[in-house]
C-alpha atoms as a PDB file:
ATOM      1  CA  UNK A   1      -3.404 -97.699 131.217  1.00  0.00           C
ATOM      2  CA  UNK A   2      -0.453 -99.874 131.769  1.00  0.00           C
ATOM      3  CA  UNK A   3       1.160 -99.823 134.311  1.00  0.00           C
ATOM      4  CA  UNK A   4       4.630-101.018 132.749  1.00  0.00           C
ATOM      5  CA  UNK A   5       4.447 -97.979 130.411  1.00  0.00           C
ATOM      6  CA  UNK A   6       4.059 -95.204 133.150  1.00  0.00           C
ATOM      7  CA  UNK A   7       7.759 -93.059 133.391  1.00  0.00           C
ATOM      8  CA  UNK A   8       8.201 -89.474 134.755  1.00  0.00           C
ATOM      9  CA  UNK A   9       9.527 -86.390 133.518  1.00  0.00           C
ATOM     10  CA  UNK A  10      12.719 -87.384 133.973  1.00  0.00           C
ATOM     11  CA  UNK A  11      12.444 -90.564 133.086  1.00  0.00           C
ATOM     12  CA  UNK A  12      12.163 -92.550 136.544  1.00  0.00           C
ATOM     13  CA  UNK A  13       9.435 -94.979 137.781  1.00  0.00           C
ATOM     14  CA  UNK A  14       5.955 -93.988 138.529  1.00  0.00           C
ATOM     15  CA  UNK A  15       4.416 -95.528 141.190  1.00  0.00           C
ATOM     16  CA  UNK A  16       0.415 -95.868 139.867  1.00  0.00           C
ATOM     17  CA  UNK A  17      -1.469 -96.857 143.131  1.00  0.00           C
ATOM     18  CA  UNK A  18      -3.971 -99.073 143.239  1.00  0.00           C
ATOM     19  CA  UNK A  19      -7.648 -98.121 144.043  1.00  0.00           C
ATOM     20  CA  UNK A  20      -8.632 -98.460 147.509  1.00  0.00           C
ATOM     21  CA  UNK A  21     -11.773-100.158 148.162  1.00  0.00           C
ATOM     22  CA  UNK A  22     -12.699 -98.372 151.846  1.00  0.00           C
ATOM     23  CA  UNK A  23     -12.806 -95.311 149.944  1.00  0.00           C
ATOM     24  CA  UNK A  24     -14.680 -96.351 147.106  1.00  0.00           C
ATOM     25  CA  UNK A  25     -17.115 -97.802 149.062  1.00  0.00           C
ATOM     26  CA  UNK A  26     -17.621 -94.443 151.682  1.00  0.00           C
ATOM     27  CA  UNK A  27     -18.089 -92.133 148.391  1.00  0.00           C
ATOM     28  CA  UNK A  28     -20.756 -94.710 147.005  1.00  0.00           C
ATOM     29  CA  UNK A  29     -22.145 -94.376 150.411  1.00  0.00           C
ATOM     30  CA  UNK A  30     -21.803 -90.508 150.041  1.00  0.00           C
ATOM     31  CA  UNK A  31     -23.111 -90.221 146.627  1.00  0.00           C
ATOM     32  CA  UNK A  32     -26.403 -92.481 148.149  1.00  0.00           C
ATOM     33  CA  UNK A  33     -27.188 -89.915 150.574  1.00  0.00           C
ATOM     34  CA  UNK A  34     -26.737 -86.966 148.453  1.00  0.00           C
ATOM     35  CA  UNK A  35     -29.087 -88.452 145.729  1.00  0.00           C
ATOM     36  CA  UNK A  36     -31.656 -89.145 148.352  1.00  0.00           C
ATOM     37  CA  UNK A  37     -31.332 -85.372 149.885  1.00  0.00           C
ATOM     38  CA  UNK A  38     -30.197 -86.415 153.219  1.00  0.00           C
ATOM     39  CA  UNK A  39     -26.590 -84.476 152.236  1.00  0.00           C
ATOM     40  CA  UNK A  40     -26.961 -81.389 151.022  1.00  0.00           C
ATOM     41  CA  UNK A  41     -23.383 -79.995 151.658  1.00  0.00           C
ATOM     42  CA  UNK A  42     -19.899 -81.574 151.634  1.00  0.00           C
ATOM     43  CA  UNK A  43     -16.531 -80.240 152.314  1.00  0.00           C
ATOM     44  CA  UNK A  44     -13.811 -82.576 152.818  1.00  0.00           C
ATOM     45  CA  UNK A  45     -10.082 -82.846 152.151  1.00  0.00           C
ATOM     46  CA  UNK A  46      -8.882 -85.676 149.142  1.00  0.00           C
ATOM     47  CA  UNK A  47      -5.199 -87.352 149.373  1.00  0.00           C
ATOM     48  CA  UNK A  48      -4.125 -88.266 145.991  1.00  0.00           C
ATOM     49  CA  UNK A  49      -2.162 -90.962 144.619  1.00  0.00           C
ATOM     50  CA  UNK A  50       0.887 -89.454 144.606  1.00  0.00           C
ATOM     51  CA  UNK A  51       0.611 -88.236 148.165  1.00  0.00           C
ATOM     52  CA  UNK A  52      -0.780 -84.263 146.886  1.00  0.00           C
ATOM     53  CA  UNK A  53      -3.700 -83.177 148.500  1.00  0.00           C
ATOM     54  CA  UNK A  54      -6.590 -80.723 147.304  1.00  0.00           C
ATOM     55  CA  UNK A  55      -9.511 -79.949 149.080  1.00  0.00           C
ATOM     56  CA  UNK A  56     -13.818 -79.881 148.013  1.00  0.00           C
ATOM     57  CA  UNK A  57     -16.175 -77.407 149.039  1.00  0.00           C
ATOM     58  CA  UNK A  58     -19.713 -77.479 148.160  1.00  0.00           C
ATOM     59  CA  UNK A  59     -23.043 -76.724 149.395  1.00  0.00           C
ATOM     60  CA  UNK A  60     -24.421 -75.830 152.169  1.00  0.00           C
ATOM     61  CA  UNK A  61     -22.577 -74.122 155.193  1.00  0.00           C
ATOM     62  CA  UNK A  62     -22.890 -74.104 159.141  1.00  0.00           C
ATOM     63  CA  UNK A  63     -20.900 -73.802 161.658  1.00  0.00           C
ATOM     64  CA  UNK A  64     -21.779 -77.332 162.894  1.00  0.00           C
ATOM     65  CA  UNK A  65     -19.727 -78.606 159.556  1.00  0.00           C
ATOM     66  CA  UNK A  66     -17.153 -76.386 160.552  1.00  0.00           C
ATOM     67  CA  UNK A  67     -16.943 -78.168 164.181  1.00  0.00           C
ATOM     68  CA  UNK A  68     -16.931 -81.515 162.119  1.00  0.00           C
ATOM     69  CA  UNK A  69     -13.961 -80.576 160.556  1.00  0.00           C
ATOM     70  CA  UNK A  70     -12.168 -79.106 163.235  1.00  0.00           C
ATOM     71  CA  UNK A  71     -12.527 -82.009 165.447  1.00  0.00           C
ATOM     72  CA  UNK A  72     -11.601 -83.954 161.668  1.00  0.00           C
ATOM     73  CA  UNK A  73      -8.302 -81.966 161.920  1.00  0.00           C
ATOM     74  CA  UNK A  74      -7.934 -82.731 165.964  1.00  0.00           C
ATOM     75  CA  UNK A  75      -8.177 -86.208 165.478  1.00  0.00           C
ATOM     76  CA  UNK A  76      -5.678 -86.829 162.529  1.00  0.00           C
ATOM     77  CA  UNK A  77      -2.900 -84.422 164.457  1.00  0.00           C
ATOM     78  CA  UNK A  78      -3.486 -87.117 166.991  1.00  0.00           C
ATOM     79  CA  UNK A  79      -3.652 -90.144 164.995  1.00  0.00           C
ATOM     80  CA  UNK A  80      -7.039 -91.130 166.126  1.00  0.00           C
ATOM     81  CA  UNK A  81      -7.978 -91.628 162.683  1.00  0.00           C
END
């Protein structure tokens, strides 16, 4: 898609962001250990690029994942990450 050729609803500029390699890289990563078996449950929150957010939940559940993603939550309220 072109980016020249991108307008909004009401006709102003859409910013179309460009991909971000980090992230590409950690969900190749992610994919890698969930083919091989050594993920078997993933639940994570996804910032899109027009700053909305949605969230993925899939697999299998403890509450060790759910300390993960408290501590997750901890650390971004902080800006340690």
């Amino acid at each position: 898609m072109s980016k020249e050729k991108v307008v909004g609803i009401y006709g102003g500029i859409v910013i179309v962001p460009e991909p971000h390699e980090g992230v590409i890289e950690a969900l190749e990563e992610l994919l890698e250990m969930a083919r091989s078996g050594e993920v078997v449950g993933f639940y994570g929150a996804i910032t899109h690029g027009d700053e909305a957010s949605s969230t993925y939940a899939i697999g299998h559940r403890n509450y060790a994942t759910l300390g993960a993603l408290t501590t997750m939550q901890a650390k971004m309220a902080l800006g340690d990450i």
